[in-house]
Protein backbone atom coordinates (compact mmCIF):
# COMPACT_ATOMS: atom_id res chain seq x y z
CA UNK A 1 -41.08 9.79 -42.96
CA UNK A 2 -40.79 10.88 -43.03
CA UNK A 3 -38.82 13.93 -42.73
CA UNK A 4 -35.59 12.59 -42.38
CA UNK A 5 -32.83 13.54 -40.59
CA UNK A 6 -29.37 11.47 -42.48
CA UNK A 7 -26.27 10.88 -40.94
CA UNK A 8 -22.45 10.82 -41.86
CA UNK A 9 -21.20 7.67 -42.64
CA UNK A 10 -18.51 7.83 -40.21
CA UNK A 11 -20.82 7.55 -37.49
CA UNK A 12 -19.61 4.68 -35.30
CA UNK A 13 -21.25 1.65 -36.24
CA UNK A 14 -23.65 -0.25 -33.91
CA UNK A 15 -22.64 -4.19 -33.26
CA UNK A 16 -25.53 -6.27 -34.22
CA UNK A 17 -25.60 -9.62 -32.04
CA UNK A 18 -26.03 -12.89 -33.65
CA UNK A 19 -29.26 -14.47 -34.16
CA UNK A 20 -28.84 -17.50 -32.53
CA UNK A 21 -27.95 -15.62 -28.96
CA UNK A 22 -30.32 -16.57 -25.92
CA UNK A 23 -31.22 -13.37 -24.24
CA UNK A 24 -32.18 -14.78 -21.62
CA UNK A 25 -28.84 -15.68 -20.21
CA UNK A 26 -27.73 -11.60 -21.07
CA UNK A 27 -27.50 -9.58 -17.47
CA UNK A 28 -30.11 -6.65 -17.60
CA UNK A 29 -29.14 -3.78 -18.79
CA UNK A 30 -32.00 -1.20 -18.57
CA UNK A 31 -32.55 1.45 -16.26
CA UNK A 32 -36.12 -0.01 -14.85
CA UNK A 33 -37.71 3.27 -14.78
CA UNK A 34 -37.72 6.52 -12.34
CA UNK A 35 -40.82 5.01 -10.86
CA UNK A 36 -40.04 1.72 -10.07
CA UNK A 37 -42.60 0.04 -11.70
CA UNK A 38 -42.33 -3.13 -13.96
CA UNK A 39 -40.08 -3.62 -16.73
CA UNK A 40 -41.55 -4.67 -19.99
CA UNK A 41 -39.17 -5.72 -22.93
CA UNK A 42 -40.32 -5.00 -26.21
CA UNK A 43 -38.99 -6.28 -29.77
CA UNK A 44 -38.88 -3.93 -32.40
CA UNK A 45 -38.74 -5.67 -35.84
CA UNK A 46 -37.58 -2.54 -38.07
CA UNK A 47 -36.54 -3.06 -41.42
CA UNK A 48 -32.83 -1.27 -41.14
CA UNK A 49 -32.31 -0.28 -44.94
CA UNK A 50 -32.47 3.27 -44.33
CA UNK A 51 -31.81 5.68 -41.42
CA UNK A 52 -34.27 8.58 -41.67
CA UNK A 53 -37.61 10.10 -40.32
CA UNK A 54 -39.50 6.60 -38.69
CA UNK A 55 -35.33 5.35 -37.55
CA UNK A 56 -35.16 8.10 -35.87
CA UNK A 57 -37.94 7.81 -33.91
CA UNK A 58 -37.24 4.21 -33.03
CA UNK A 59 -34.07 5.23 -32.03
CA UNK A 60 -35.49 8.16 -29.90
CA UNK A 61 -37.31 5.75 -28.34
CA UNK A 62 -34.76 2.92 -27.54
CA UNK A 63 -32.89 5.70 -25.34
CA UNK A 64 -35.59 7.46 -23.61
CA UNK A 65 -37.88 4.18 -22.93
CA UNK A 66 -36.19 3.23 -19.94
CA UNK A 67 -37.05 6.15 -18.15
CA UNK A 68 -40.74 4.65 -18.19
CA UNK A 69 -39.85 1.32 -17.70
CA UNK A 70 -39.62 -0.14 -20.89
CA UNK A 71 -36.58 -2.06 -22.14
CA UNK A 72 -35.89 -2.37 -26.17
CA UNK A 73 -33.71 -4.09 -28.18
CA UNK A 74 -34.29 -4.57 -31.92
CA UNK A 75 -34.53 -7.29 -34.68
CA UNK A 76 -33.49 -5.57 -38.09
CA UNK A 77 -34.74 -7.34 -41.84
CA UNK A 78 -32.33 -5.36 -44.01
CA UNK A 79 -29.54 -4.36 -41.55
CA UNK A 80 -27.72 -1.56 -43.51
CA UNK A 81 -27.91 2.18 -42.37
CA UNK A 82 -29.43 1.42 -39.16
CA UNK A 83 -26.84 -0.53 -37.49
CA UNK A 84 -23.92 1.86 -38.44
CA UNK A 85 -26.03 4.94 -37.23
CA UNK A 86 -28.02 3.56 -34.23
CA UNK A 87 -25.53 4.46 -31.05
CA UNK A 88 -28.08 3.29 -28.32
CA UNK A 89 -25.84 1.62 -25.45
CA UNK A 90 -28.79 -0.03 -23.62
CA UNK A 91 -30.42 -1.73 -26.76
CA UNK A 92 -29.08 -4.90 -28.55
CA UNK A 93 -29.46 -4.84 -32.68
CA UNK A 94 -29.82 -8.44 -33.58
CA UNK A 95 -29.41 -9.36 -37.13
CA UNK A 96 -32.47 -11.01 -39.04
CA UNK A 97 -31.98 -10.35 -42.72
CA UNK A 98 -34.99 -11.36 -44.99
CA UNK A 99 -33.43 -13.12 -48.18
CA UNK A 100 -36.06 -11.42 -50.37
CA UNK A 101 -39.20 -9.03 -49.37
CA UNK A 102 -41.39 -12.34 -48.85
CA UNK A 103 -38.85 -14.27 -46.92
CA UNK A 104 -41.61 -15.75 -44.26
CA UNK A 105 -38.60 -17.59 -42.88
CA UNK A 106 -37.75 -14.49 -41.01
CA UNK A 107 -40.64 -14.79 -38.75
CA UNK A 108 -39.57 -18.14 -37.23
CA UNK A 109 -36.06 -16.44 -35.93
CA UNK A 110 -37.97 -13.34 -34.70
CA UNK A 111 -40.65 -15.39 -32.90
CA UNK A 112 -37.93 -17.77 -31.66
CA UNK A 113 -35.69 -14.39 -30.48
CA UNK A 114 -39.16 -13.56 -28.61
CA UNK A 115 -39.04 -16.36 -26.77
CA UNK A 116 -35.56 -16.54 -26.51
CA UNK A 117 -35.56 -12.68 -24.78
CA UNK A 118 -38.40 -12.87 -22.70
CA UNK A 119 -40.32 -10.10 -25.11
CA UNK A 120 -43.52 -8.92 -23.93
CA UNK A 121 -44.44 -6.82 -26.88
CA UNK A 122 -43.69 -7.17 -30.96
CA UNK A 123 -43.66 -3.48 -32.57
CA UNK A 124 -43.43 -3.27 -36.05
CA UNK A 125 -42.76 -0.22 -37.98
CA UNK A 126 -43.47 -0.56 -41.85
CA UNK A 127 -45.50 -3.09 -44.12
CA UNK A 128 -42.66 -5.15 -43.97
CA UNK A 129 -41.68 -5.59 -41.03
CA UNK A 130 -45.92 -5.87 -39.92
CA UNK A 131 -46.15 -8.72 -41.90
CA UNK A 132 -43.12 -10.71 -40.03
CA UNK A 133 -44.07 -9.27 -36.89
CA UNK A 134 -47.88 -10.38 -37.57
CA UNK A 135 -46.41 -14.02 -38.24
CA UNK A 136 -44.04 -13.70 -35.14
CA UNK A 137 -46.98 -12.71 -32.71
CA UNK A 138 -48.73 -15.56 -33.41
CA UNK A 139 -45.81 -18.50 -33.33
CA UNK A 140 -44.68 -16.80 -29.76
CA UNK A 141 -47.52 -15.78 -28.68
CA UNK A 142 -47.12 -12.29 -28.29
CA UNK A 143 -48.99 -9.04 -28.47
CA UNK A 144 -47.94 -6.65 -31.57
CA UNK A 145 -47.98 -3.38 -31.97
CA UNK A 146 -47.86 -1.29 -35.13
CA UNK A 147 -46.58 2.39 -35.63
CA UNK A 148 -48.21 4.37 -38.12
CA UNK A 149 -45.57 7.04 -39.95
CA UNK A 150 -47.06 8.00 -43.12
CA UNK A 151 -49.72 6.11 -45.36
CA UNK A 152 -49.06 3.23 -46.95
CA UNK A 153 -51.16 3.80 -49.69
CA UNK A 154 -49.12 7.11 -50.55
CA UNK A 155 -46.01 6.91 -49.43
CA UNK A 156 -43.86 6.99 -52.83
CA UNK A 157 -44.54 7.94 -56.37
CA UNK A 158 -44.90 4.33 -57.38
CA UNK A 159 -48.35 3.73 -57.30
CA UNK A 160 -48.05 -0.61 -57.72
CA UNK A 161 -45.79 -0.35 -55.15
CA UNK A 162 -48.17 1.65 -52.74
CA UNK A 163 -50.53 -0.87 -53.50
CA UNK A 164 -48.54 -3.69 -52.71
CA UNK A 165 -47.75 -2.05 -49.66
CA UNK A 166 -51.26 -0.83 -48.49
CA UNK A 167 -52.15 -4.48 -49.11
CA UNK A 168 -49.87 -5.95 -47.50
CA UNK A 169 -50.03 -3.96 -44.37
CA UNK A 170 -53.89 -3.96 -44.22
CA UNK A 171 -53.91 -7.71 -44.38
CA UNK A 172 -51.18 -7.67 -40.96
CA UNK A 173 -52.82 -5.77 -39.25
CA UNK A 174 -55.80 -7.75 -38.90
CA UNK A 175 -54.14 -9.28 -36.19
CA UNK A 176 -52.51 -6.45 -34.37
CA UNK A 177 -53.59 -5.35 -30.91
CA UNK A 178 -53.15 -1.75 -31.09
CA UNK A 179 -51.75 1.08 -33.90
CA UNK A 180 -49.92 3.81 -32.36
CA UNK A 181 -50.54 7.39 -35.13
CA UNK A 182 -47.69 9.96 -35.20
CA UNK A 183 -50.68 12.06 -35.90
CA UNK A 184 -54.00 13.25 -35.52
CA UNK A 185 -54.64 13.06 -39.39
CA UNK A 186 -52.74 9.42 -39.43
CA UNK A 187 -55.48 8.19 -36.61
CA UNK A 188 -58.28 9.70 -38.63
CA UNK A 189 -56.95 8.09 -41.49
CA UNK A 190 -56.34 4.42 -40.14
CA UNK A 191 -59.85 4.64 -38.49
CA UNK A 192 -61.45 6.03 -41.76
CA UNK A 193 -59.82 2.56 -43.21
CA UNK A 194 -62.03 0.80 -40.89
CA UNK A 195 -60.05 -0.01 -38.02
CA UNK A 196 -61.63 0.23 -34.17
CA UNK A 197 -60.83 3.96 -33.08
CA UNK A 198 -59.99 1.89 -29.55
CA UNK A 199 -57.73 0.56 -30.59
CA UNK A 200 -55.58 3.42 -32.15
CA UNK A 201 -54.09 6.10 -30.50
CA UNK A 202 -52.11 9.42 -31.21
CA UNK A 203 -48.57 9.56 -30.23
CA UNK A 204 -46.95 12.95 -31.80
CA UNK A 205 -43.42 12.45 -33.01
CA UNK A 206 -40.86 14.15 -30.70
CA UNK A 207 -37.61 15.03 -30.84
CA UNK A 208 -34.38 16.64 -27.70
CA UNK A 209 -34.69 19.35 -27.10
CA UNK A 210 -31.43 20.72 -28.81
CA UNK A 211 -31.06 24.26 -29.35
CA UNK A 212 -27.13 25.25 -30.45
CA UNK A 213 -26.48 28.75 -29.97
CA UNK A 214 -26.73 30.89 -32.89
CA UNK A 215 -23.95 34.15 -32.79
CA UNK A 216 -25.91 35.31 -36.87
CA UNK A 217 -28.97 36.01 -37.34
CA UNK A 218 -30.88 36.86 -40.72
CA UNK A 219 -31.41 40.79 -42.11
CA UNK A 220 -34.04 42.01 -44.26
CA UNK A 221 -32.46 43.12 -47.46
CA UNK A 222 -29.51 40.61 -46.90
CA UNK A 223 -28.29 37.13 -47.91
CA UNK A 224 -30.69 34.10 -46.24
CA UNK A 225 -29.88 30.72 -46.32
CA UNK A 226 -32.84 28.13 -46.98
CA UNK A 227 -32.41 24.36 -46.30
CA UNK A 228 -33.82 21.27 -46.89
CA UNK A 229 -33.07 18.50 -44.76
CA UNK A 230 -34.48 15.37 -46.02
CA UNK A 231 -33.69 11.97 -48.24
CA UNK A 232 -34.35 13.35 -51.67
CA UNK A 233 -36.51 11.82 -53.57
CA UNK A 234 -39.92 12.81 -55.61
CA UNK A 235 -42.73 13.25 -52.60
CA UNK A 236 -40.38 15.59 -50.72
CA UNK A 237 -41.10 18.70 -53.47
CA UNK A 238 -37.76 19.73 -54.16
CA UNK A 239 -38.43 20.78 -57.89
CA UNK A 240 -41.49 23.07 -56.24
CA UNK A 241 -38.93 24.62 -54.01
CA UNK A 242 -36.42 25.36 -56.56
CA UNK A 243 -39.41 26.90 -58.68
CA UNK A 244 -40.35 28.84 -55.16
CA UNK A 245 -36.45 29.85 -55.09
CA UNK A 246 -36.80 31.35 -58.57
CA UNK A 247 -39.61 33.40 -58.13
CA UNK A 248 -38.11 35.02 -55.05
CA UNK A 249 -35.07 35.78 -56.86
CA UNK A 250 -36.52 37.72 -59.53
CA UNK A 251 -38.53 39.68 -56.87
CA UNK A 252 -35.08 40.98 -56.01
CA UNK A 253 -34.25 39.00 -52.45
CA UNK A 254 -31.00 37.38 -52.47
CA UNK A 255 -31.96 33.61 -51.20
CA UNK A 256 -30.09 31.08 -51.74
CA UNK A 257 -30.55 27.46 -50.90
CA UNK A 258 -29.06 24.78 -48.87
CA UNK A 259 -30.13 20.69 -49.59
CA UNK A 260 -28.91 18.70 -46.61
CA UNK A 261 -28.99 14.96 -47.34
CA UNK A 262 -28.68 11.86 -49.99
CA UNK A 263 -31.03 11.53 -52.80
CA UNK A 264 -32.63 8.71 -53.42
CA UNK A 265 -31.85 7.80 -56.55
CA UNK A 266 -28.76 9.05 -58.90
CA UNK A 267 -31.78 9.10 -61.81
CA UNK A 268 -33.81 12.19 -59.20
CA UNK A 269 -30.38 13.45 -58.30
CA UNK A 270 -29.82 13.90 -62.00
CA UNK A 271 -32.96 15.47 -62.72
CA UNK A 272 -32.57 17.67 -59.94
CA UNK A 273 -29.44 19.33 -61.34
CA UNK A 274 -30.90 19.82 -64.77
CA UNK A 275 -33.95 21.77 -63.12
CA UNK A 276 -30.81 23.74 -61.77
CA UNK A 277 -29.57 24.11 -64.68
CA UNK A 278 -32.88 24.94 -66.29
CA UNK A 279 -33.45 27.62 -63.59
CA UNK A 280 -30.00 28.90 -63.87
CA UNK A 281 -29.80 28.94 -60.00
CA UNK A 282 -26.86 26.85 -60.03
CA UNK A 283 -24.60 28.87 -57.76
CA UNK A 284 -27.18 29.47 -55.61
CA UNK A 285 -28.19 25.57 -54.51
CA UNK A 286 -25.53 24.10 -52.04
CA UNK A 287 -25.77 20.32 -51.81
CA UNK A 288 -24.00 19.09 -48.64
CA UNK A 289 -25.04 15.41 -48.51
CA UNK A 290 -25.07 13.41 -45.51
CA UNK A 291 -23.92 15.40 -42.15
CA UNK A 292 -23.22 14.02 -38.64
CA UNK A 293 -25.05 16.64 -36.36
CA UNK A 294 -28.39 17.82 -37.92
CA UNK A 295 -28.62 20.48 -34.82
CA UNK A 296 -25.75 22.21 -35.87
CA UNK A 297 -26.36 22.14 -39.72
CA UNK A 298 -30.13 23.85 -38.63
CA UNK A 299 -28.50 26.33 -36.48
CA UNK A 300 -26.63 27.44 -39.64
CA UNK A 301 -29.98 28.26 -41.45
CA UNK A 302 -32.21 31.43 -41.63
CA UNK A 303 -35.52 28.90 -42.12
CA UNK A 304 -35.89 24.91 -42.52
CA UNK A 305 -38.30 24.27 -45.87
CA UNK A 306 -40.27 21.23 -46.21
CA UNK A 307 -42.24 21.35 -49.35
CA UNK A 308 -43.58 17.75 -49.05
CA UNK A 309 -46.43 16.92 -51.49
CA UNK A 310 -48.00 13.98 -49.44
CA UNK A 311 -46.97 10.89 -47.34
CA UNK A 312 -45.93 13.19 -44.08
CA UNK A 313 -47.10 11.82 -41.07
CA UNK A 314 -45.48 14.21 -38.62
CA UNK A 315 -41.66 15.30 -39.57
CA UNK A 316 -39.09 14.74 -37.51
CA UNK A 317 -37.37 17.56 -39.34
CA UNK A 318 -39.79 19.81 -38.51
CA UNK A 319 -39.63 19.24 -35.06
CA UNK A 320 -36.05 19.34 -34.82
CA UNK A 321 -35.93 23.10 -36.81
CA UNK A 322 -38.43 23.97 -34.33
CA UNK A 323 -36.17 22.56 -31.33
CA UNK A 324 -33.18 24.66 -32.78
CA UNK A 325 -35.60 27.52 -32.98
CA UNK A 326 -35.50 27.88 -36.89
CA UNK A 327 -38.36 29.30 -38.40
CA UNK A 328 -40.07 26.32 -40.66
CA UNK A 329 -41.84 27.03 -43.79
CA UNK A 330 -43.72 23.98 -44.90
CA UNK A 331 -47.12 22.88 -46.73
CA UNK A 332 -50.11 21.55 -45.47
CA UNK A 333 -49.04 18.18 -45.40
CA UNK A 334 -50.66 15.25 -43.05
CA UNK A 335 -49.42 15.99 -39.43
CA UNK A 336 -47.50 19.46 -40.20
CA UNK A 337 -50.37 21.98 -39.52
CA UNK A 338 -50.37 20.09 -35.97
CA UNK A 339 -46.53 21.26 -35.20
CA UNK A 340 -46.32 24.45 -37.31
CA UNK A 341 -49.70 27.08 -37.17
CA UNK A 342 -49.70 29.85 -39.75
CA UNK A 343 -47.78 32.91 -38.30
CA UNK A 344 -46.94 31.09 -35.41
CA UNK A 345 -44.38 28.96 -35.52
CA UNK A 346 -43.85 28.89 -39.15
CA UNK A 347 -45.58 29.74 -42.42
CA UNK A 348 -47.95 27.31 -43.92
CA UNK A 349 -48.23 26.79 -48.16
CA UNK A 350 -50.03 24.47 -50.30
CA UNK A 351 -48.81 21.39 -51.74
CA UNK A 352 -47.41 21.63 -55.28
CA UNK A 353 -47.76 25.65 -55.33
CA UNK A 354 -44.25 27.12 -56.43
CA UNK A 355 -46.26 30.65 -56.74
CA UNK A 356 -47.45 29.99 -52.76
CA UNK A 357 -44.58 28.75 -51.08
CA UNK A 358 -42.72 31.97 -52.73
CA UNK A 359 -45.16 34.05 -51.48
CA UNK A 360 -44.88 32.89 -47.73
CA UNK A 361 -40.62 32.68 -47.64
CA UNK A 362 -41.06 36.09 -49.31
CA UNK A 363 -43.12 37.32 -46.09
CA UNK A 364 -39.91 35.99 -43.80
CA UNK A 365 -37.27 37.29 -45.90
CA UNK A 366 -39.08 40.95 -46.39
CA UNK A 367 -39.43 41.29 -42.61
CA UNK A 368 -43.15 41.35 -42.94
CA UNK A 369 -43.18 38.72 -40.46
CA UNK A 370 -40.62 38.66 -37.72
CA UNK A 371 -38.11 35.62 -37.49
CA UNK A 372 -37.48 36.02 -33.84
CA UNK A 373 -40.76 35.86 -33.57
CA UNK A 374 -41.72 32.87 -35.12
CA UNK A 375 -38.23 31.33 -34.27
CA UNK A 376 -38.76 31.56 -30.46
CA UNK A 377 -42.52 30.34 -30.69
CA UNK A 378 -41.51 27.30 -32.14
CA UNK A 379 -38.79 26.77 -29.23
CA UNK A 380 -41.56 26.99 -26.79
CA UNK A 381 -44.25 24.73 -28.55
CA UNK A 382 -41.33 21.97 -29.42
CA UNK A 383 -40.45 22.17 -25.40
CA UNK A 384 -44.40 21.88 -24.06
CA UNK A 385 -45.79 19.07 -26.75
CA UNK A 386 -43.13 17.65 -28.94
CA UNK A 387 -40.02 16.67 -26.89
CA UNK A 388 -38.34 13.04 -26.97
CA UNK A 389 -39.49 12.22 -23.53
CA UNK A 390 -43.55 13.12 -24.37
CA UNK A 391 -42.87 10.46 -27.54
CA UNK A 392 -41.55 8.05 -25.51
CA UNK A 393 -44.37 8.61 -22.27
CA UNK A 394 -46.91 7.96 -25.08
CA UNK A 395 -45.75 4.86 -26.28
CA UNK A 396 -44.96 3.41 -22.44
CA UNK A 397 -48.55 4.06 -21.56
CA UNK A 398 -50.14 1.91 -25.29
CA UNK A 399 -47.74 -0.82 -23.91
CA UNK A 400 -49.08 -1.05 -20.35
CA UNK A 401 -52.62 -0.65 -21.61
CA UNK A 402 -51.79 -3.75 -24.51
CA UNK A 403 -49.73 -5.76 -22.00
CA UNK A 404 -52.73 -5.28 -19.39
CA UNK A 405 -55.11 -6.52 -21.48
């Protein structure tokens, strides 16, 4: 998901309770909401492998969901990254590792853990963890919901494994009671699939509102720093931004370029570095790996580039470069043209278009558009539509409205 944000591995590491615990004899410990209205608890079955664009968002939401009276805890599949990264006080991680990708079994503990908690409310995050919560729902008798982050059917270069996916998560969801978009082109896309436009709604990513303070800022005809913040792999469009990078340089800017985060694979990381080397831009690519505050790292950039070639649904990344007020430069990805308008907040190129996405960094770094400009629009859009707290209203009110019904 997207757009991923990857941590340090020194973050402290969440404790993940056993499965067997009865939450039901655990004292309460959620605030139950500025309003005073009912508490709901909700089960999120993630999968846990990873910690990147849709972990982020879950764990956005585990720490701002009590303000609308919604307690969370969560049932991870593949407990790795998530557990060491997730610092949420108020939510419990419980372990419920899948023994292979068609372990069934799992559903029995989750539904059991349902019961067990007092869950109102299954939400399920990926084709995986869809088709335990799917199974769960029914053996406890609980209401699912499913978050949409990116499409299935084009999420990763491997096109059997798409389809496995996409099939797999279409056949789930027959039984879900509402899909929640992270945006606009998501909804349009699940409906287009044939699902009741009822019963899916739009809920833009969002992101705190974090905005470090920033003592440098860029000069036409000097040095600017480019980054990349994402887990590396094929979709995100690295090789087109490297390609982008080139063509800049031989138009005589000096830009050089800063890649923020793992890569996938060491295969991609290897090609990667031969493009470099191909390129000859190797002293001009930094790779810094993971890092432990992503505010910080984006305060230290003159723009944030996403060059994604599909599979966005709305970039966390995105939205925290606008938070820090760092101009974005992006494609027209999914969900991106709904954060980032042309000339507004950011500059806008097409997918797979080295010649493009030079052409629009070469309009920030030539002062032909102004980065303050763009760089305090984007603060002010992040703050009015795409903060942590409108996420996390969004998702309060599909609950009520599946919980009421």
């Amino acid at each position: 998901m997207a757009n991923e944000l990857l941590f340090d591995e020194h973050t402290p590491q969440a404790t993940i309770a056993t499965p067997h615990l009865d939450l039901s004899k655990q004292p309460a410990h959620h605030n139950p909401g500025r309003r005073g209205q009912r508490v709901l608890r909700v089960l999120h079955v993630v999968n846990g492998e990873h910690f990147s664009g849709a972990e982020r968002v879950q764990t956005h939401l585990a720490r701002c969901l009590p303000e609308f009276g919604v307690s969370v805890d969560f049932a991870c599949l593949t407990p790795d990254r998530f557990p060491k990264h997730f610092d949420v006080e108020t939510s419990q991680l419980f372990d419920m590792k899948m023994r292979n990708r068609w372990d069934i079994a799992a559903a029995r503990r989750v539904a059991k853990l349902a019961r067990d908690g007092n869950y109102q409310l299954l939400h399920a995050h990926t084709p995986r963890s869809a088709m335990i919560a799917a199974y769960a729902s029914r053996q406890a008798r609980r209401p699912w919901v499913y978050h949409v982050h990116s499409p299935a059917a084009a999420d990763s270069t491997r096109p059997i494994q798409n389809r496995i996916n996409a099939m797999t998560e279409r056949f789930c969801l027959f039984s879900v009671s509402h899909q929640i978009a992270v945006s606009n082109s998501l909804r349009e896309h699940t409906i287009g699939c044939g699902f009741d436009a009822a019963n899916v709604s739009t809920v833009h990513n969002g992101v705190p509102t974090i905005r470090p303070p920033r003592t440098e800022f860029p000069q036409v005809g000097g040095v600017w720093t480019l980054g990349i913040v994402a887990l590396h792999r094929p979709r995100k469009g690295l090789e087109t931004l490297l390609d982008a990078q080139r063509i800049v340089r031989d138009a005589g800017y000096d830009v050089r370029l800063r890649c923020v985060g793992p890569f996938e694979t060491p295969a991609y990381e290897a090609s990667i570095r031969s493009r470099i080397d191909e390129l000859q831009l190797g002293p001009d690519v930094e790779f810094t790996g993971f890092v432990d505050d992503i505010p910080a790292a984006l305060a230290q950039l003159d723009a944030m580039v996403l060059p994604s070639l599909f599979g966005e649904g709305l970039p966390m990344v995105v939205l925290e470069a606008m938070a820090a007020a760092v101009p974005v430069i992006a494609t027209r990805v999914e969900g991106t043209p709904e954060a980032i308008r042309h000339d507004h907040e950011g500059l806008l190129a097409a997918p797979n278009d080295p010649a493009d996405l030079a052409a629009q960094i070469t309009r920030l770094v030539s002062g032909e558009v102004s980065w303050h400009e763009l760089a305090e629009s984007a603060s002010e859009r992040h703050a009015a539509e795409f903060s942590d707290m409108a996420m996390a209203r969004g998702v309060a009110d599909v609950y009520n409205k599946v919980v009421d019904r």
